[in-house]
PDB file of N, CA and C in Angstrom:
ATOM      1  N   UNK A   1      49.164 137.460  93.359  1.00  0.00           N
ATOM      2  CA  UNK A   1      49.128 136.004  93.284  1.00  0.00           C
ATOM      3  C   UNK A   1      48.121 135.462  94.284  1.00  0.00           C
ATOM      4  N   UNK A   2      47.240 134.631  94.444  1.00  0.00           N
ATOM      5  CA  UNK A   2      46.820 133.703  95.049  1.00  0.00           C
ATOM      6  C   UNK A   2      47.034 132.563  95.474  1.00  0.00           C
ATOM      7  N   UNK A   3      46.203 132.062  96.421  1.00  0.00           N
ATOM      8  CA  UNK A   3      46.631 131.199  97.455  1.00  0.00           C
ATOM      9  C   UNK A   3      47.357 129.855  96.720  1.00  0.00           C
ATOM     10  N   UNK A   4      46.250 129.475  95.674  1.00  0.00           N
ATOM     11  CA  UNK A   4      46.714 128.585  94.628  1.00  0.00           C
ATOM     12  C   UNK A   4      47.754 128.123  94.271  1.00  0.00           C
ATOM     13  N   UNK A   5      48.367 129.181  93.567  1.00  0.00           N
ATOM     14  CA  UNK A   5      49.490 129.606  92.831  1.00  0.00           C
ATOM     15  C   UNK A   5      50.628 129.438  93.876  1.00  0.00           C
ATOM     16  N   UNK A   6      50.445 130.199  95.188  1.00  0.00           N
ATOM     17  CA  UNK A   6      51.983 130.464  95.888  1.00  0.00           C
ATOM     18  C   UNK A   6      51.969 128.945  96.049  1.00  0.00           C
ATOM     19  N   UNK A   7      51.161 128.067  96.525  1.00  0.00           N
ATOM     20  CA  UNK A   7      51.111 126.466  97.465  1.00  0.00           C
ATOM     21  C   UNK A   7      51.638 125.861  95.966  1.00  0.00           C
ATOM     22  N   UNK A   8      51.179 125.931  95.055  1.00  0.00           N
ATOM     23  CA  UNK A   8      51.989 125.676  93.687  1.00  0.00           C
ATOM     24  C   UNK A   8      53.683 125.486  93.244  1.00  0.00           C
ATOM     25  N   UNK A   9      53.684 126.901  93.634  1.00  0.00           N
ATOM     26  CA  UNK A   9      54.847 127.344  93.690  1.00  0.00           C
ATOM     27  C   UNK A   9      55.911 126.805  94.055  1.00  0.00           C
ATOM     28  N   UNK A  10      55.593 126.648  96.013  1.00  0.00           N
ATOM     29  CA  UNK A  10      56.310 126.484  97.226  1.00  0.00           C
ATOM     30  C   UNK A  10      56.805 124.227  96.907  1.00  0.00           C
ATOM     31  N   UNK A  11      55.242 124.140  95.857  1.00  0.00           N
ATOM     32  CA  UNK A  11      55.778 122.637  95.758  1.00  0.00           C
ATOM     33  C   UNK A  11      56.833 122.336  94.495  1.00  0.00           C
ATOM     34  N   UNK A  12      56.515 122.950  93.385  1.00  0.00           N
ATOM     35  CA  UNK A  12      57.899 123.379  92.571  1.00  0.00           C
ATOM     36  C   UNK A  12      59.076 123.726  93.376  1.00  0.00           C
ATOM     37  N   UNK A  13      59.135 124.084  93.917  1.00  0.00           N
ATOM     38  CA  UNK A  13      60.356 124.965  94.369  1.00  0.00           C
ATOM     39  C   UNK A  13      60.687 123.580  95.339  1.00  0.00           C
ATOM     40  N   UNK A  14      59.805 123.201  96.424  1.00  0.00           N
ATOM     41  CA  UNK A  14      60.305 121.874  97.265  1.00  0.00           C
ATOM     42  C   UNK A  14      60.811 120.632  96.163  1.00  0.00           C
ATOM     43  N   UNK A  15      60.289 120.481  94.709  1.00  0.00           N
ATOM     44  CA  UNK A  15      60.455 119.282  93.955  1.00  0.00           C
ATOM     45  C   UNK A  15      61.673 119.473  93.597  1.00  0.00           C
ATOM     46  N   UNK A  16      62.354 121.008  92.875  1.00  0.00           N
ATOM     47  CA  UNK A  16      63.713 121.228  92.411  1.00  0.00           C
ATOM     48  C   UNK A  16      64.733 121.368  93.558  1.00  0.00           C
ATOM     49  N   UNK A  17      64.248 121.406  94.568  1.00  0.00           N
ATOM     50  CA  UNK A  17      65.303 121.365  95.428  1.00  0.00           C
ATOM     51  C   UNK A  17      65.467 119.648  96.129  1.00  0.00           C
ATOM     52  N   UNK A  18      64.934 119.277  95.905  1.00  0.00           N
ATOM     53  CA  UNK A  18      65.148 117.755  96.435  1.00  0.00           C
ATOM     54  C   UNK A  18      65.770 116.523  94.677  1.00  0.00           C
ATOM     55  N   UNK A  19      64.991 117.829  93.515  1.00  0.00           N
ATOM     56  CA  UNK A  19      65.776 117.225  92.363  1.00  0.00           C
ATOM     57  C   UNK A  19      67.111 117.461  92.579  1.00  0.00           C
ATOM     58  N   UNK A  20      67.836 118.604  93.014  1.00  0.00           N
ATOM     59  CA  UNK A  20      69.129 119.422  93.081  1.00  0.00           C
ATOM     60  C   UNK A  20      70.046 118.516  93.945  1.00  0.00           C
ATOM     61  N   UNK A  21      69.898 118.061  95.168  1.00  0.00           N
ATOM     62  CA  UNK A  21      70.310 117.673  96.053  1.00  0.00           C
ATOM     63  C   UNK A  21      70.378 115.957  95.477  1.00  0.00           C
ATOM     64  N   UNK A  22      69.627 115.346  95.066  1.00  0.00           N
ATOM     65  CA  UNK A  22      69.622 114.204  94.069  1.00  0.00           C
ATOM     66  C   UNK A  22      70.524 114.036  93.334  1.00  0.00           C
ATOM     67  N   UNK A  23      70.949 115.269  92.873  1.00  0.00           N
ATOM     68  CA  UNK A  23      71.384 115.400  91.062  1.00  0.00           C
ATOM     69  C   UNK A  23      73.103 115.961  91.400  1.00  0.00           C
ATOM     70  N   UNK A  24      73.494 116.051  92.900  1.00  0.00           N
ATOM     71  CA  UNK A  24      74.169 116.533  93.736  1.00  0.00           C
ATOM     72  C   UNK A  24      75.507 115.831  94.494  1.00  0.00           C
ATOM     73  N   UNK A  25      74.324 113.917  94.452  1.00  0.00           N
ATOM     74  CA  UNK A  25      74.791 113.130  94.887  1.00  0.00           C
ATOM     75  C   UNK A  25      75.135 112.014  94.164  1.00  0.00           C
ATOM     76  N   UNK A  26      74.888 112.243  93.127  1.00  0.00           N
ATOM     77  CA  UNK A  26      74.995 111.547  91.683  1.00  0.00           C
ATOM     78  C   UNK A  26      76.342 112.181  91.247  1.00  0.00           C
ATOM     79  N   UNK A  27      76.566 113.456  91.163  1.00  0.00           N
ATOM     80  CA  UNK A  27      77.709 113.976  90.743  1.00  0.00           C
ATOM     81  C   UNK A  27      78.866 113.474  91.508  1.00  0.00           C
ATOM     82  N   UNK A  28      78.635 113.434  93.060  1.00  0.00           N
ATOM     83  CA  UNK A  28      79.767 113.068  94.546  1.00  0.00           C
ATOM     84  C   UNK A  28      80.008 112.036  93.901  1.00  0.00           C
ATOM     85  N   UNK A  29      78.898 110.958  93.123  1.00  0.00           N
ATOM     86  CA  UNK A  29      79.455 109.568  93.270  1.00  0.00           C
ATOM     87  C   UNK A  29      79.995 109.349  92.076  1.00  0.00           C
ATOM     88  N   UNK A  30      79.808 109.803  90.940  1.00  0.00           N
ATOM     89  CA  UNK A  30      80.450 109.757  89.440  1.00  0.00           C
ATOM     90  C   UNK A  30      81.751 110.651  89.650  1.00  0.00           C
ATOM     91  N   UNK A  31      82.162 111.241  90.803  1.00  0.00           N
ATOM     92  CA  UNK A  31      83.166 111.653  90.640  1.00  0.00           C
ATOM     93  C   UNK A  31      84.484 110.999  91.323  1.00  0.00           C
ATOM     94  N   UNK A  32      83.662 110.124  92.404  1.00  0.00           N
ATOM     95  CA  UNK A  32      84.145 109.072  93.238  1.00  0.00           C
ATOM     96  C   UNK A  32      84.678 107.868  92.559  1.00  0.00           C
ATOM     97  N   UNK A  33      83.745 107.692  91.560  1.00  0.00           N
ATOM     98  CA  UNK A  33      83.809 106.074  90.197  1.00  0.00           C
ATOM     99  C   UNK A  33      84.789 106.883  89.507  1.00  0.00           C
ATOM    100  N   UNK A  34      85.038 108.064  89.168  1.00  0.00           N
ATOM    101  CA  UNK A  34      85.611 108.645  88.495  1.00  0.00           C
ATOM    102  C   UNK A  34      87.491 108.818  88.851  1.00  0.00           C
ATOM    103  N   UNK A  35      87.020 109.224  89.717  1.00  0.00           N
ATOM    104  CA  UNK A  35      89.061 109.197  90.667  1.00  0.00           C
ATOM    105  C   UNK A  35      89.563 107.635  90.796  1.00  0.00           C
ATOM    106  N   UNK A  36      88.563 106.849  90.920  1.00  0.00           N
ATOM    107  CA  UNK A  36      89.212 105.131  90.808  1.00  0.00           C
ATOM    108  C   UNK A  36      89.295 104.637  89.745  1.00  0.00           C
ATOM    109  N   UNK A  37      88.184 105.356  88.951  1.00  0.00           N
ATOM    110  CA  UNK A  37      89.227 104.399  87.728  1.00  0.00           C
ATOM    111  C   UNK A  37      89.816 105.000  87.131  1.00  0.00           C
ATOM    112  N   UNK A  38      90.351 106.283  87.262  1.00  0.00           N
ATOM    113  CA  UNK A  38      91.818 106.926  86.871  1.00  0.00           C
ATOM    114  C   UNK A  38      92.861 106.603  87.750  1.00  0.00           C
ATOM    115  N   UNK A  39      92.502 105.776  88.619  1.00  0.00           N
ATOM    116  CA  UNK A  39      93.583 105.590  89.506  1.00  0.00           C
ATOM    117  C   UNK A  39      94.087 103.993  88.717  1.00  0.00           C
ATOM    118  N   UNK A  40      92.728 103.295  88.360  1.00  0.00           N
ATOM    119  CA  UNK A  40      92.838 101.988  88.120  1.00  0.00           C
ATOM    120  C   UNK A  40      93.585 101.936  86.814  1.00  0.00           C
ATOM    121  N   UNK A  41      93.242 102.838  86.194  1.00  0.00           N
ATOM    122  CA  UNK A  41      93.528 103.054  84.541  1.00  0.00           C
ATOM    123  C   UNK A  41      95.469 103.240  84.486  1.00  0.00           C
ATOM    124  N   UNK A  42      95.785 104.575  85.545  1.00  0.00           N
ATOM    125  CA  UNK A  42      97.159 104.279  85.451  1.00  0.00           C
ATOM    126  C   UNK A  42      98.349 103.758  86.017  1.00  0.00           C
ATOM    127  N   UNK A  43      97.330 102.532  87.221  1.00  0.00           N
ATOM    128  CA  UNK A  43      98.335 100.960  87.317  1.00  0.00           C
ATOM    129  C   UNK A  43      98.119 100.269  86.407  1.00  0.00           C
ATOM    130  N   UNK A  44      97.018 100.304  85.493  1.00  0.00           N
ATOM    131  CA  UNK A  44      97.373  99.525  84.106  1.00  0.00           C
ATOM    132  C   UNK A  44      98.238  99.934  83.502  1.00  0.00           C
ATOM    133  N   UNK A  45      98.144 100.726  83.094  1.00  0.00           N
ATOM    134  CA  UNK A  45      99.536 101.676  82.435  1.00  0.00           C
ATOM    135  C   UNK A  45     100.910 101.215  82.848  1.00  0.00           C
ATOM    136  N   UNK A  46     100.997 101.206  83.759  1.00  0.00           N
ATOM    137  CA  UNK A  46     101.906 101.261  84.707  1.00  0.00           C
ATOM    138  C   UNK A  46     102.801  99.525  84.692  1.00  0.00           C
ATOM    139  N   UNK A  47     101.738  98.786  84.584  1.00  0.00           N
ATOM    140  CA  UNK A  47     101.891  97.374  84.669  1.00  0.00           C
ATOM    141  C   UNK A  47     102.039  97.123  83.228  1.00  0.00           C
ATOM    142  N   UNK A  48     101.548  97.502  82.168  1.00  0.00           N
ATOM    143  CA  UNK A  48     101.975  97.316  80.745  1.00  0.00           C
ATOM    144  C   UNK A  48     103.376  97.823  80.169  1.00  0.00           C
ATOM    145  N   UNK A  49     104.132  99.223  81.210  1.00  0.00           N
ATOM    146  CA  UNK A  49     105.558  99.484  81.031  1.00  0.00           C
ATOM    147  C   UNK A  49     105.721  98.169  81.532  1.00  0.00           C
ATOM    148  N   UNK A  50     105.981  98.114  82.459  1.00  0.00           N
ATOM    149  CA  UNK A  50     106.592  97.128  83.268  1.00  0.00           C
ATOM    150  C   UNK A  50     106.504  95.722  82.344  1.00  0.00           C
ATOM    151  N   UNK A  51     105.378  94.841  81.932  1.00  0.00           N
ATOM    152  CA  UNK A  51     105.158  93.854  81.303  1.00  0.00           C
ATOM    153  C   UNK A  51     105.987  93.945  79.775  1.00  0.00           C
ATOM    154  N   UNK A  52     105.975  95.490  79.047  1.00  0.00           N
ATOM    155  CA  UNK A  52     106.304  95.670  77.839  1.00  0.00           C
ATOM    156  C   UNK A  52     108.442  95.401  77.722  1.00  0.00           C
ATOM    157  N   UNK A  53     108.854  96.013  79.372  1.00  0.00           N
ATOM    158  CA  UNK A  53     110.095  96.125  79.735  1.00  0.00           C
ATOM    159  C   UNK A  53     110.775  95.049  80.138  1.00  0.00           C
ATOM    160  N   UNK A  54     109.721  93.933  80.618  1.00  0.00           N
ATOM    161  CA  UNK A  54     109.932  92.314  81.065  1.00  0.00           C
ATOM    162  C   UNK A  54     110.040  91.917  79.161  1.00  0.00           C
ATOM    163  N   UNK A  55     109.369  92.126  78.375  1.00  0.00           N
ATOM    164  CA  UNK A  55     109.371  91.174  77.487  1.00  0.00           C
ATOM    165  C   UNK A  55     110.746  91.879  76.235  1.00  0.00           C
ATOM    166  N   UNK A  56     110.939  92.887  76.265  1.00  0.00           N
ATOM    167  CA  UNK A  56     112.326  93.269  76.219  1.00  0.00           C
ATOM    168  C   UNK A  56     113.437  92.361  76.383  1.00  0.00           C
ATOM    169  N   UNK A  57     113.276  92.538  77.707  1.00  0.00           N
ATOM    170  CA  UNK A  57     114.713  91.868  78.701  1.00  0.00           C
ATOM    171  C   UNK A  57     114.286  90.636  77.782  1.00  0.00           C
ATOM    172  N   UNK A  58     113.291  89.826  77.465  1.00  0.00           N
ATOM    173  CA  UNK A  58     113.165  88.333  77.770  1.00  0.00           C
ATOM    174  C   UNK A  58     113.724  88.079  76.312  1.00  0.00           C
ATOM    175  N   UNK A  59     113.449  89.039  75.242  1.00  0.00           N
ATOM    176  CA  UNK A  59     113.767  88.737  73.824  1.00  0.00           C
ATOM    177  C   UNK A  59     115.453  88.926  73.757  1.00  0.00           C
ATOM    178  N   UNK A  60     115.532  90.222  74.254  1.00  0.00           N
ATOM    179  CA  UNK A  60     116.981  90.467  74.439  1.00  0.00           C
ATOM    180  C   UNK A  60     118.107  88.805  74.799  1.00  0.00           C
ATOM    181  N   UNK A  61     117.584  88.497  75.768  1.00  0.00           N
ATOM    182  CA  UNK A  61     118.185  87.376  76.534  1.00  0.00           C
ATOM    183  C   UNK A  61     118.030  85.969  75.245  1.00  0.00           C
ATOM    184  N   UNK A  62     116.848  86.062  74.740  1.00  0.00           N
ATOM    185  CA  UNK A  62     116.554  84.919  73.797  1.00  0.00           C
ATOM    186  C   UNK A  62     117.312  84.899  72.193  1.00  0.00           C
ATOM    187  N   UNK A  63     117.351  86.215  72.114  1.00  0.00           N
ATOM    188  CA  UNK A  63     118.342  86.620  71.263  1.00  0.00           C
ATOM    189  C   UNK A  63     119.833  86.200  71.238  1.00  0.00           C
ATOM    190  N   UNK A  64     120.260  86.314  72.251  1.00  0.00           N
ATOM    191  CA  UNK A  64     121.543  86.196  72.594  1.00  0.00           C
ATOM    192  C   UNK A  64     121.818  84.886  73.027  1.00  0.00           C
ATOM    193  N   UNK A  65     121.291  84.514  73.388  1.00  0.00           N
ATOM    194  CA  UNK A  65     121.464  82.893  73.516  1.00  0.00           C
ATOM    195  C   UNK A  65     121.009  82.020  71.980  1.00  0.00           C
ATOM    196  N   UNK A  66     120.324  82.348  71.272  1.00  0.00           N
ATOM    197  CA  UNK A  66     120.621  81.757  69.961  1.00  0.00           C
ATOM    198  C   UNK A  66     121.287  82.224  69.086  1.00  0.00           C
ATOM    199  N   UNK A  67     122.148  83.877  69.264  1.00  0.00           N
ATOM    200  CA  UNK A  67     124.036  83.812  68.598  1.00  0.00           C
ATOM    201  C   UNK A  67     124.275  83.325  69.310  1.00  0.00           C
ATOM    202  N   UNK A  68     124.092  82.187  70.571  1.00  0.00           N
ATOM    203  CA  UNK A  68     125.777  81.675  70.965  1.00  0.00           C
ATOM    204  C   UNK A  68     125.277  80.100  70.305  1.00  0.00           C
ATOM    205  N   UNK A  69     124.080  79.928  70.005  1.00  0.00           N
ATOM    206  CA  UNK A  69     123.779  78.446  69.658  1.00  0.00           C
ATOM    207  C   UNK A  69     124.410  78.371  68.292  1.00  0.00           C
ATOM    208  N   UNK A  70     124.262  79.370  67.036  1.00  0.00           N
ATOM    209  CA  UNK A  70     124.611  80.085  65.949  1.00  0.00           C
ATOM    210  C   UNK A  70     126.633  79.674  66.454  1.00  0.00           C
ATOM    211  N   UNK A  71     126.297  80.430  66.891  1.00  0.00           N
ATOM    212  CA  UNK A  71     127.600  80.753  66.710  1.00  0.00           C
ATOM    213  C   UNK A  71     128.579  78.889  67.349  1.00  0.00           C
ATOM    214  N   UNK A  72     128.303  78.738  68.180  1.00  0.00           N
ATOM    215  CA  UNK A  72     128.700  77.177  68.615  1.00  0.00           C
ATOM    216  C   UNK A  72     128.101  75.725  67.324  1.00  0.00           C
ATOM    217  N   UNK A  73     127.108  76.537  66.927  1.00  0.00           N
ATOM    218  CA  UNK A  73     126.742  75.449  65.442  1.00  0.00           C
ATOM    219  C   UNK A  73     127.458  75.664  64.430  1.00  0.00           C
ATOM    220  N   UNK A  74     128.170  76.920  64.289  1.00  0.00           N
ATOM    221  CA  UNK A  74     129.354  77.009  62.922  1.00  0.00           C
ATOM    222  C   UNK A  74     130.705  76.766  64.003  1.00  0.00           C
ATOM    223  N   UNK A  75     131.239  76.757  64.399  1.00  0.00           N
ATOM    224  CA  UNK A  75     132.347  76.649  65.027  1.00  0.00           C
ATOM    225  C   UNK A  75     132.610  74.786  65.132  1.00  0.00           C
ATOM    226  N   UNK A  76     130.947  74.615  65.298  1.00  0.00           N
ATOM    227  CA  UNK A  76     131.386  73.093  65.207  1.00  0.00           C
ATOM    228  C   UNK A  76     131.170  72.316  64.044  1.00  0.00           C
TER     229      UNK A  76
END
């Protein structure tokens, strides 16, 4: 090989290693965006039991208070 070629080389080799280390820190941070919004994703979750279990209770309750309206409108 010649002189050319190795100084060639040595700058390939400096370009993929500063691509690597780039491509390195991109991964750290998509994996960083990545753990929060799986974190974010299942307090949504989390808040839609909860919201789905509130509106339960709320029908349940609405229910039952119009058999007693039902039921106090034939009685009277």
């Amino acid at each position: 090989m010649n002189q050319e070629t190795l100084s060639q080389l040595e700058q390939l080799v400096d370009k993929l290693i500063k691509r690597n280390s780039e491509l390195q820190q991109e991964v750290t941070t998509l994996r960083e965006n990545n753990t929060k919004l799986m974190d974010e994703n299942e307090t949504l979750q989390l808040e839609v039991l909860e919201s789905e279990e509130k509106q339960k209770e709320t029908s349940s309750t609405l229910t039952s208070l119009l058999e007693k309206l039902q039921s106090a409108s034939a009685a009277g």
